[in-house]
N, C-alpha and C. Protein backbone atom coordinates (compact mmCIF):
# COMPACT_ATOMS: atom_id res chain seq x y z
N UNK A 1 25.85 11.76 26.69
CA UNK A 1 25.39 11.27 25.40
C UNK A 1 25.79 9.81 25.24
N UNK A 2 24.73 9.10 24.89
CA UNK A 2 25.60 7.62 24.32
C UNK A 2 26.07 7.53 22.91
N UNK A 3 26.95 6.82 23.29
CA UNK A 3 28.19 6.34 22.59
C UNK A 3 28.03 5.65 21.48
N UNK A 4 27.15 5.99 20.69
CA UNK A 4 26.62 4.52 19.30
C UNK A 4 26.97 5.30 18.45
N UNK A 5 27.10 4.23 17.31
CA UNK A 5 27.31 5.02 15.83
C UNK A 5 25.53 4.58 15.01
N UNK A 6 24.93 5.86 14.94
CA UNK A 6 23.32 5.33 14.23
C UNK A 6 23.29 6.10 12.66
N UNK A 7 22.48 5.14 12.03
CA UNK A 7 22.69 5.81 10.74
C UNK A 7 21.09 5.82 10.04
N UNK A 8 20.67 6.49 10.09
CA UNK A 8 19.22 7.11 9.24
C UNK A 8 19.31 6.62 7.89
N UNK A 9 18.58 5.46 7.24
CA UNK A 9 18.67 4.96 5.78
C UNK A 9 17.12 5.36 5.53
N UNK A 10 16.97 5.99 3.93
CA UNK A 10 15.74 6.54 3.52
C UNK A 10 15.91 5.53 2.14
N UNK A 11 14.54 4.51 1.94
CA UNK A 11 14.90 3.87 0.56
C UNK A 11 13.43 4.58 0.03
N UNK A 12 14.00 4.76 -1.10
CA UNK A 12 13.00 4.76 -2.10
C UNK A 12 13.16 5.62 -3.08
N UNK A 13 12.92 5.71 -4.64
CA UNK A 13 13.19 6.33 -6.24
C UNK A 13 12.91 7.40 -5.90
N UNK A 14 12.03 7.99 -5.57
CA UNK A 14 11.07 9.21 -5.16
C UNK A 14 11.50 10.55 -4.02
N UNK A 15 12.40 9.53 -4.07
CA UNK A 15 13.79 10.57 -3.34
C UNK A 15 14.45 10.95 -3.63
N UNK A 16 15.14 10.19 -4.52
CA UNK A 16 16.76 10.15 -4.92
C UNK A 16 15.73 10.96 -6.15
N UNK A 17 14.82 11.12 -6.83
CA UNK A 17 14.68 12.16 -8.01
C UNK A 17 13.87 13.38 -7.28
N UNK A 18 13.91 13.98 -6.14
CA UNK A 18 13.47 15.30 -5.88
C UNK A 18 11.74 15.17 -5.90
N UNK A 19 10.82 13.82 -6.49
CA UNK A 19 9.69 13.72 -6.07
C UNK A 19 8.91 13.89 -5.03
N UNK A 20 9.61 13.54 -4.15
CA UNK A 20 9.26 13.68 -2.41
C UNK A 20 10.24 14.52 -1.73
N UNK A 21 10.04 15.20 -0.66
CA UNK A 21 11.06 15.37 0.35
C UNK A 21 10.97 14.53 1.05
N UNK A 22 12.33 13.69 1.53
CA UNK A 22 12.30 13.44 3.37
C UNK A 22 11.93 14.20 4.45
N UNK A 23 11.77 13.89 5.02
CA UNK A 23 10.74 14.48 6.00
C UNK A 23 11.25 13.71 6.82
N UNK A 24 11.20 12.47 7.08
CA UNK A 24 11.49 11.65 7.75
C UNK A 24 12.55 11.30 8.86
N UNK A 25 13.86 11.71 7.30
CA UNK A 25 15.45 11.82 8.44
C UNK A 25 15.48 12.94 9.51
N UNK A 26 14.74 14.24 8.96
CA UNK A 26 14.85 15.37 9.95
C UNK A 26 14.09 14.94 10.96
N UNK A 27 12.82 14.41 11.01
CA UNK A 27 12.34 14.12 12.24
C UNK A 27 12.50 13.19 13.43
N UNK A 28 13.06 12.20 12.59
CA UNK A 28 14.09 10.71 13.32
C UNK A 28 15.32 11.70 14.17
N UNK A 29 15.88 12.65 13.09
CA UNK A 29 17.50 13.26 13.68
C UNK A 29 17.11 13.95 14.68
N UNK A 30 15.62 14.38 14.93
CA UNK A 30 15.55 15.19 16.51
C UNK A 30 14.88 14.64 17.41
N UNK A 31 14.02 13.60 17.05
CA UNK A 31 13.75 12.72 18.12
C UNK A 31 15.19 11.88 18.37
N UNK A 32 15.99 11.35 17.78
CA UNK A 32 17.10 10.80 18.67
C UNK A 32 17.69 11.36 19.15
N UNK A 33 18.31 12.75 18.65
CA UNK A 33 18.70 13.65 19.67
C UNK A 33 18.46 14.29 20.80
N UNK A 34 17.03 13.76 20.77
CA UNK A 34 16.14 14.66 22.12
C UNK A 34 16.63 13.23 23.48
N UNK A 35 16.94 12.51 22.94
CA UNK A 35 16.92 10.79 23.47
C UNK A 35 18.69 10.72 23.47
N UNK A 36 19.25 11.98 23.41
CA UNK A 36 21.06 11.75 23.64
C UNK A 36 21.73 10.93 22.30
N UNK A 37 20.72 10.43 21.25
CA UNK A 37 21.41 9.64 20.53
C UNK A 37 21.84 10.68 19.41
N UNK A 38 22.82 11.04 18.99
CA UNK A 38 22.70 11.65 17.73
C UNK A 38 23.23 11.12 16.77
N UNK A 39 22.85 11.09 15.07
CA UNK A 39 22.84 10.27 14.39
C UNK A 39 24.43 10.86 13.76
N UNK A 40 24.82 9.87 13.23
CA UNK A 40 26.29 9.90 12.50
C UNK A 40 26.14 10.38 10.85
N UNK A 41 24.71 9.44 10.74
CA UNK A 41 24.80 9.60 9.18
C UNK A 41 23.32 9.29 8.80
N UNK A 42 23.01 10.20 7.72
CA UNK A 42 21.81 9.77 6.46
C UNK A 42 22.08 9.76 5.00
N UNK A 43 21.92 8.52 5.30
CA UNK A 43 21.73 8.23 3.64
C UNK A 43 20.80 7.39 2.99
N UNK A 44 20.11 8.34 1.54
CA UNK A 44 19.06 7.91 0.80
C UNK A 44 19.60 7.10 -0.54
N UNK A 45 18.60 5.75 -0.71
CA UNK A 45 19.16 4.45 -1.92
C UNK A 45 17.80 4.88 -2.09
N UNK A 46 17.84 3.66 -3.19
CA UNK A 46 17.24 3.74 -4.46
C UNK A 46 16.60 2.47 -3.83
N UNK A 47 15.30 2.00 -4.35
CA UNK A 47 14.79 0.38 -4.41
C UNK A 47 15.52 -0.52 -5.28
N UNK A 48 16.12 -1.04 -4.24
CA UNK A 48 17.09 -1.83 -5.33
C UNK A 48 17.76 -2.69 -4.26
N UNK A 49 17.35 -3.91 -4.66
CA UNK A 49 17.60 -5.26 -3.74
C UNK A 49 18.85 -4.78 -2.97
N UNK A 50 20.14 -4.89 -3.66
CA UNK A 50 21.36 -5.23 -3.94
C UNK A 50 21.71 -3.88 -2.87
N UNK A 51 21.63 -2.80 -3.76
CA UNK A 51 21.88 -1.93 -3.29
C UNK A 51 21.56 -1.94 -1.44
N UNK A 52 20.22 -1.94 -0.70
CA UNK A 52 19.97 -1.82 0.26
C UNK A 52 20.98 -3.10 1.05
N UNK A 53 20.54 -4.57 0.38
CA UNK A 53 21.88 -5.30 1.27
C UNK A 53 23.26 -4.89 1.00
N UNK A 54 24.04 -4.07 0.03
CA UNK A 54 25.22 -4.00 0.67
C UNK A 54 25.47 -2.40 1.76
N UNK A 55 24.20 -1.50 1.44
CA UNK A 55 24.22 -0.73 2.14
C UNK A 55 23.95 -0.98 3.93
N UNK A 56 23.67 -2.22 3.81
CA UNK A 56 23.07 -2.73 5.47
C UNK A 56 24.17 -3.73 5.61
N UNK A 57 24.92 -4.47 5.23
CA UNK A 57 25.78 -4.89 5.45
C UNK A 57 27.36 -4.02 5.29
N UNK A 58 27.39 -3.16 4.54
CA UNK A 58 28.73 -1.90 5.12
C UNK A 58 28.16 -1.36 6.53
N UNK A 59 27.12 -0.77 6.90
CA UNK A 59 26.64 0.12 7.91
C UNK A 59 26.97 -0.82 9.61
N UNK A 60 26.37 -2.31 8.93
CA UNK A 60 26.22 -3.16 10.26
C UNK A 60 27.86 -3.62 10.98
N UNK A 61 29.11 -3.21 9.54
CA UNK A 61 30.26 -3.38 10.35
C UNK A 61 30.97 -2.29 11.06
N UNK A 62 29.95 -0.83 10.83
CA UNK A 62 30.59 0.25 11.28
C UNK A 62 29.75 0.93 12.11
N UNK A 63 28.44 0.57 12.56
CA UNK A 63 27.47 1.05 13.25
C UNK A 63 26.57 0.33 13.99
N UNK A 64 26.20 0.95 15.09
CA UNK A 64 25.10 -0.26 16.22
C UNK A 64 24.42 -0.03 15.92
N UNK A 65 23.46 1.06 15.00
CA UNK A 65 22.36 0.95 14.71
C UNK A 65 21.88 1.55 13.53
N UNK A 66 20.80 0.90 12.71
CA UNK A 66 20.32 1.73 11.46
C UNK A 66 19.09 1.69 11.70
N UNK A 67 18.25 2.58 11.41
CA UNK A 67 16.94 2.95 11.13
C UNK A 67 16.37 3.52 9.91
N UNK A 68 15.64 2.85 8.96
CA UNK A 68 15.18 2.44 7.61
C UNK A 68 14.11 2.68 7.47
N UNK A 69 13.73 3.91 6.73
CA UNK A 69 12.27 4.17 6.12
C UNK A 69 11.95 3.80 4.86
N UNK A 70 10.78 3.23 4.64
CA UNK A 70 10.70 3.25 3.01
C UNK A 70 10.53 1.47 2.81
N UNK A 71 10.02 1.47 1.45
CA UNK A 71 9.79 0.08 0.55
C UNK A 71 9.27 -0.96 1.81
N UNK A 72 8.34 -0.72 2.53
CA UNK A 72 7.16 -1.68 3.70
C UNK A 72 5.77 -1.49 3.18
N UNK A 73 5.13 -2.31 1.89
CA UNK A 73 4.22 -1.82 1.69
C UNK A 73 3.26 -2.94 1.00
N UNK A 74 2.30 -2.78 0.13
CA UNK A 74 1.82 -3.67 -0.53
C UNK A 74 2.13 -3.11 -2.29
N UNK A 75 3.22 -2.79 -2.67
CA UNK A 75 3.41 -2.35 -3.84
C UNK A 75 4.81 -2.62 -4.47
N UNK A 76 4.94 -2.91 -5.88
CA UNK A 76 5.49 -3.83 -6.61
C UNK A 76 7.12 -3.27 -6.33
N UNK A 77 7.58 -2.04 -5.70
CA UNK A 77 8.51 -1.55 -5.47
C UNK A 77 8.98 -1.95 -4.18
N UNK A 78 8.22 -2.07 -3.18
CA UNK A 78 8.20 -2.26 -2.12
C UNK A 78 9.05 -3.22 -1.39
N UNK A 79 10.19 -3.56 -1.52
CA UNK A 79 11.39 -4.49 -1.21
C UNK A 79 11.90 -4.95 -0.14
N UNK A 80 11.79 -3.79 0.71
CA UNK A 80 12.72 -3.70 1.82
C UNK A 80 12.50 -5.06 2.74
N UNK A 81 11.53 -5.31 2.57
CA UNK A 81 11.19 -6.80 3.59
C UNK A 81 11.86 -7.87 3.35
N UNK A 82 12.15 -8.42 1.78
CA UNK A 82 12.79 -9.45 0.93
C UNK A 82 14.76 -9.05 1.07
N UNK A 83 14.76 -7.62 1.25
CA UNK A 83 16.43 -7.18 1.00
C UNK A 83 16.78 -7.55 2.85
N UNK A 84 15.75 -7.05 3.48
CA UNK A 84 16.49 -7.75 4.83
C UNK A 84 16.42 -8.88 5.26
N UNK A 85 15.60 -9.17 4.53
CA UNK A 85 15.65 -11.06 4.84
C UNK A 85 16.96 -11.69 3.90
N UNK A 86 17.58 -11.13 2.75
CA UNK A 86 18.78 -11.43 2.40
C UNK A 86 19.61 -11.15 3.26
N UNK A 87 19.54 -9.74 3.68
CA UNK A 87 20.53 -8.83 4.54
C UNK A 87 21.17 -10.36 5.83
N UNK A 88 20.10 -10.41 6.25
CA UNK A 88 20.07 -11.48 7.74
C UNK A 88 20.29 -13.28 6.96
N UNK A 89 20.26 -13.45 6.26
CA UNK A 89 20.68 -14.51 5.56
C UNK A 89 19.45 -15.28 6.21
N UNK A 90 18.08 -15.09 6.43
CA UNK A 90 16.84 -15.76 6.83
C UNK A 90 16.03 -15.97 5.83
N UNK A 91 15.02 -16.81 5.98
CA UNK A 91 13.76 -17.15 5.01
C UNK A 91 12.77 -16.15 5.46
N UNK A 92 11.64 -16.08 4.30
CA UNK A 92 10.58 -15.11 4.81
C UNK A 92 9.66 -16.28 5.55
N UNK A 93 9.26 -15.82 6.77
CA UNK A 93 7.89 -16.66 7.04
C UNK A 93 6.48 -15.86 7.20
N UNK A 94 5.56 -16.74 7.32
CA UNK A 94 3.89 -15.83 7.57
C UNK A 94 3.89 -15.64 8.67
N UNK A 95 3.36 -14.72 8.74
CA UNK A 95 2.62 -13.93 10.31
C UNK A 95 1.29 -14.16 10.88
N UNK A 96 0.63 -15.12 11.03
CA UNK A 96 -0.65 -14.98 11.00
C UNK A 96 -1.45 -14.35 11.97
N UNK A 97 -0.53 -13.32 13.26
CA UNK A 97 -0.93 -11.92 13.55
C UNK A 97 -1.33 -10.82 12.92
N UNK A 98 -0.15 -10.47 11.86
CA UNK A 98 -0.35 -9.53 10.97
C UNK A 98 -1.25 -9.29 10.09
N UNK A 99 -1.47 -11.25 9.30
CA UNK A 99 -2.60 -11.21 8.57
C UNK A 99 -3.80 -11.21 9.14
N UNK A 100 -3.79 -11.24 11.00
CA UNK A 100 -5.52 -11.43 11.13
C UNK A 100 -6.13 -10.00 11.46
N UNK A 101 -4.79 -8.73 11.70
CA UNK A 101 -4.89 -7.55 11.52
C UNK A 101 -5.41 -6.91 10.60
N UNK A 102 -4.56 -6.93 9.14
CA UNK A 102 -4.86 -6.87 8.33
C UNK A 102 -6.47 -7.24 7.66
N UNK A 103 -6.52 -8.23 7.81
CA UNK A 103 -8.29 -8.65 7.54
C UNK A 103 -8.98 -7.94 8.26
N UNK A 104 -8.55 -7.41 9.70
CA UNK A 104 -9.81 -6.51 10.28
C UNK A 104 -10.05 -5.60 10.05
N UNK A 105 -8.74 -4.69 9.36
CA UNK A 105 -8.85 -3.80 9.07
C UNK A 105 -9.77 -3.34 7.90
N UNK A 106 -9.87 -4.36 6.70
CA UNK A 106 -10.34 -4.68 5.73
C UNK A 106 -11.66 -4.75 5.75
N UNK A 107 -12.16 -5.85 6.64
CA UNK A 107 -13.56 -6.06 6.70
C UNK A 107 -14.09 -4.54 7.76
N UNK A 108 -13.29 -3.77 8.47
CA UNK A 108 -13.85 -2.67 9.03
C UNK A 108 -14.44 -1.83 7.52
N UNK A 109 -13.59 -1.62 7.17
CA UNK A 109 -13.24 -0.86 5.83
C UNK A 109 -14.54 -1.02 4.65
N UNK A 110 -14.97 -2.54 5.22
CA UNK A 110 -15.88 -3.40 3.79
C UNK A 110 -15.37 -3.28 2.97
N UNK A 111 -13.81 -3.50 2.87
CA UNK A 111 -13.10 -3.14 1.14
C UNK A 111 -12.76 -4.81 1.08
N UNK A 112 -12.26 -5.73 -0.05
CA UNK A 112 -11.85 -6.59 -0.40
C UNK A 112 -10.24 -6.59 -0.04
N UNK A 113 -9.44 -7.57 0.40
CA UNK A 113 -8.15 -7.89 0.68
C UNK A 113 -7.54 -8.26 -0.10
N UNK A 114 -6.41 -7.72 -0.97
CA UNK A 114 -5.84 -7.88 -1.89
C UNK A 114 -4.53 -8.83 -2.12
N UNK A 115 -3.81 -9.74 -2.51
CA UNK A 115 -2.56 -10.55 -2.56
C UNK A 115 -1.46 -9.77 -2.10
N UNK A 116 -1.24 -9.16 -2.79
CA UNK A 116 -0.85 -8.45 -2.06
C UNK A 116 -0.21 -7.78 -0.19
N UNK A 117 -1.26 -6.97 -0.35
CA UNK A 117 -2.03 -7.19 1.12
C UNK A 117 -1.43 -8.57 2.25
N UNK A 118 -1.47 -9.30 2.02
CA UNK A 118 -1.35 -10.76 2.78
C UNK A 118 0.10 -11.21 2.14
N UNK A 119 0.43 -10.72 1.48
CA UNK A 119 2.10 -11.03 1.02
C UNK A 119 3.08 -9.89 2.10
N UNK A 120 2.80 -8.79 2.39
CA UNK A 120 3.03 -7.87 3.53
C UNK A 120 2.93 -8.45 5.06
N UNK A 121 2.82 -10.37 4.91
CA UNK A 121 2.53 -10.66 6.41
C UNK A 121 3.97 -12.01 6.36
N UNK A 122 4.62 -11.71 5.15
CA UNK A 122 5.64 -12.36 5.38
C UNK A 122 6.91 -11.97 5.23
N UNK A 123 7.10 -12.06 7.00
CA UNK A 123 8.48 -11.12 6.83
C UNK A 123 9.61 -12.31 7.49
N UNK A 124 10.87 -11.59 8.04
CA UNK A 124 12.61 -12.45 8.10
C UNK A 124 12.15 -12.84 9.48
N UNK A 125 12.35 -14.44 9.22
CA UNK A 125 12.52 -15.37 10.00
C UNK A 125 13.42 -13.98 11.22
N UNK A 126 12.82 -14.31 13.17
CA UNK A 126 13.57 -14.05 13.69
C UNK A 126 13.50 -12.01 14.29
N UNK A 127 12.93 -11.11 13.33
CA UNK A 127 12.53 -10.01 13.36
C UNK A 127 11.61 -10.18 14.56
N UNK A 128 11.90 -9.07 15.37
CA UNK A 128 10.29 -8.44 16.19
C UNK A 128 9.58 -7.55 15.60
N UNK A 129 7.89 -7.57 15.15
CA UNK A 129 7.47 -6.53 14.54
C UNK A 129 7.04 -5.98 15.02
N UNK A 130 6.94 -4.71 14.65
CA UNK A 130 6.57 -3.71 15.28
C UNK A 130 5.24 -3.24 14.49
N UNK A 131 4.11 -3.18 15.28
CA UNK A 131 2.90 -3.25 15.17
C UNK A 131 2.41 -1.30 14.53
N UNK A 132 1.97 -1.13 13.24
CA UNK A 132 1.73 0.00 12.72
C UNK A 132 0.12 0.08 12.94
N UNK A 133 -0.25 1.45 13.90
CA UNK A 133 -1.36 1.65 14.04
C UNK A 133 -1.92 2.72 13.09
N UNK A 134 -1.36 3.39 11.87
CA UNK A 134 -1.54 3.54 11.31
C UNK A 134 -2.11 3.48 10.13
N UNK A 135 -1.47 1.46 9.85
CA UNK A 135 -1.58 1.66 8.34
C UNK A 135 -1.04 -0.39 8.38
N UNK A 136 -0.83 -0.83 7.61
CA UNK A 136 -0.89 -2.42 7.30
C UNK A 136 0.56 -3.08 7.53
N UNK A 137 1.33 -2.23 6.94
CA UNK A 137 2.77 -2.90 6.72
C UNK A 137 3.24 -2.61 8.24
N UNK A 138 4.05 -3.69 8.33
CA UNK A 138 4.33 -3.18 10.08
C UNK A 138 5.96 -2.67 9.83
N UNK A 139 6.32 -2.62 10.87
CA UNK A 139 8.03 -2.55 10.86
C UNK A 139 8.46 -3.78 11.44
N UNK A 140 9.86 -3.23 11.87
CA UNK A 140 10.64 -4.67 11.98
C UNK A 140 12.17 -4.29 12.87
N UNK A 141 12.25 -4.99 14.36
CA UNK A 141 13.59 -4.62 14.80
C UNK A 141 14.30 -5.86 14.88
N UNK A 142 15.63 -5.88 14.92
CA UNK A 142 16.19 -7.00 14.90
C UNK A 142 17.82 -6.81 15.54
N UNK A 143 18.10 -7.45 16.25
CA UNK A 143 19.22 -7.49 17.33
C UNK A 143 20.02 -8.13 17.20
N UNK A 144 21.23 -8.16 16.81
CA UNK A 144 22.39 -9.15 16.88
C UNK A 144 23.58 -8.71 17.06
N UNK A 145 24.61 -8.95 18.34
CA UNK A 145 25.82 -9.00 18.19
C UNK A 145 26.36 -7.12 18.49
N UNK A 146 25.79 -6.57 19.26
CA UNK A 146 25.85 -5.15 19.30
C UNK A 146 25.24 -4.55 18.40
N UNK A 147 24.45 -5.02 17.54
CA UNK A 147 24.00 -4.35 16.31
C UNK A 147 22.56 -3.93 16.13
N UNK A 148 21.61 -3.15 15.95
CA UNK A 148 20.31 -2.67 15.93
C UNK A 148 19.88 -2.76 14.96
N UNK A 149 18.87 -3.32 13.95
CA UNK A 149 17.91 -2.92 12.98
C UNK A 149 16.13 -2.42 12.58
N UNK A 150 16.16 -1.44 12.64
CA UNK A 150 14.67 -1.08 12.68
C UNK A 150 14.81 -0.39 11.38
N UNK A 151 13.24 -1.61 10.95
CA UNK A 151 13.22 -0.81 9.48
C UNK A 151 11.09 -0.42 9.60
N UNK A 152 10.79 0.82 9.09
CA UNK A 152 9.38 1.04 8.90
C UNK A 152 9.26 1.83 7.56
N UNK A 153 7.89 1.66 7.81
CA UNK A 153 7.22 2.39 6.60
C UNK A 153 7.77 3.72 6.13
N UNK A 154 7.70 4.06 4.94
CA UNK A 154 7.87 5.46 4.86
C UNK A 154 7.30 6.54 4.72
N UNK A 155 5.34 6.48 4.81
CA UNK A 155 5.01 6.88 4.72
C UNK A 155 4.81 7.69 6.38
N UNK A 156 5.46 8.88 6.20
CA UNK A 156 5.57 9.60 7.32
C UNK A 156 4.96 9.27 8.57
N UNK A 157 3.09 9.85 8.25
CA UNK A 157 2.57 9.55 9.67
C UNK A 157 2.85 7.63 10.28
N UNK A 158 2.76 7.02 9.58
CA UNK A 158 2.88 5.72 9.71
C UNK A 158 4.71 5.38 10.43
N UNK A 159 5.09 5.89 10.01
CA UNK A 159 6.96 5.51 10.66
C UNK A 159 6.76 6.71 11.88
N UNK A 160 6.09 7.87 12.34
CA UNK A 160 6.17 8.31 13.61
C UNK A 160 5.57 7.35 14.22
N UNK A 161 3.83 7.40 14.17
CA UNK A 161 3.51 6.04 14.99
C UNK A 161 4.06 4.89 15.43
N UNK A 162 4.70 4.02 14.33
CA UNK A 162 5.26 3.37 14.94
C UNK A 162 6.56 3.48 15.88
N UNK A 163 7.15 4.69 15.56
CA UNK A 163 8.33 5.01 16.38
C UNK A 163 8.01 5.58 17.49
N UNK A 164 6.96 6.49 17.62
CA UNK A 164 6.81 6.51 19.44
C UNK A 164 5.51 5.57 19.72
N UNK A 165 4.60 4.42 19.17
CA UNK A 165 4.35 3.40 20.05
C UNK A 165 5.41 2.31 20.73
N UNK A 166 6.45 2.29 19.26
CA UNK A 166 7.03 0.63 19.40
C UNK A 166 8.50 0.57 19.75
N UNK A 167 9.11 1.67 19.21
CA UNK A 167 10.48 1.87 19.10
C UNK A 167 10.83 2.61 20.34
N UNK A 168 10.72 3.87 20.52
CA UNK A 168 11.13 4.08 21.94
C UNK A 168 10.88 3.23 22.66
N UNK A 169 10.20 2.57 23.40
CA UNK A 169 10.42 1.70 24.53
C UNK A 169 11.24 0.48 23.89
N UNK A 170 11.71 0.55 23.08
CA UNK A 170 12.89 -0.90 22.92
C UNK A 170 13.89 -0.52 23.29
């Protein structure tokens, strides 16, 4: 088995009040285990700036790796992109991969592209994204210093996809 300390973070309101189940941590906790990793810890926050950076900054001095579902989206709750770009002490920049994705998806669609939408293409200076074939918001891994960060969507099918296109092979 390897030797890491990994910790399963679930953000979002809709949790923490019994609205949703996770789904998520159980399925992360047996795909890493199937992969020798087994997780140390899950724990579900709230959308809440503050909250997620000091929860990613306690985790990052006691663990090599966290993996983060939740708030990757085009909706007014949707944080997690802005809290790890505090988290990492980086600026947000544009993607203009993401956004030329995004538009294709759109004009496939014949639907209109929303602000939104194209605000989801600016993520932390320095992140590798991880490309969602699912769905718009991508994820995001980030490496420093023994330390792992992968954060995705939370909408279920969308965080498997990206975790066995993008994440296993990292």
């Amino acid at each position: 088995m390897i030797d890491y300390k990994i910790s399963i973070v679930t953000i979002g309101h809709e949790i923490l009040i019994g609205q949703i189940v996770d789904t998520n941590s159980a399925w992360l906790g047996e795909r890493l285990t199937e992969t020798g990793m087994t997780p140390y810890s899950i724990i579900s926050i709230a959308d809440d700036e503050t909250q997620i950076v000091e929860t990613l900054q306690s985790l990052s001095q006691t663990h090599n790796m966290v993996i983060m579902t939740g708030g990757l989206g085009p909706t007014k709750d949707d944080i997690t992109v802005r809290s790890v770009a505090k988290f990492l002490d980086v600026p947000l920049v544009f993607h203009e991969e993401v956004y030329d994705r995004i538009v294709h998806i759109f004009q496939k669609l014949n639907r209109p592209l929303s602000e939104s939408h194209k605000a989801q293409c600016y993520l932390p200076s320095g992140v590798e994204i991880l490309y969602n074939s699912m769905g718009t918001a991508p994820g995001m891994l980030f490496r420093k210093e023994g330390f792992t960060l992968i954060s995705m969507p939370g909408v279920p099918y969308e965080m498997k996809a990206i975790y066995q296109e993008s994440v296993l092979e990292k």
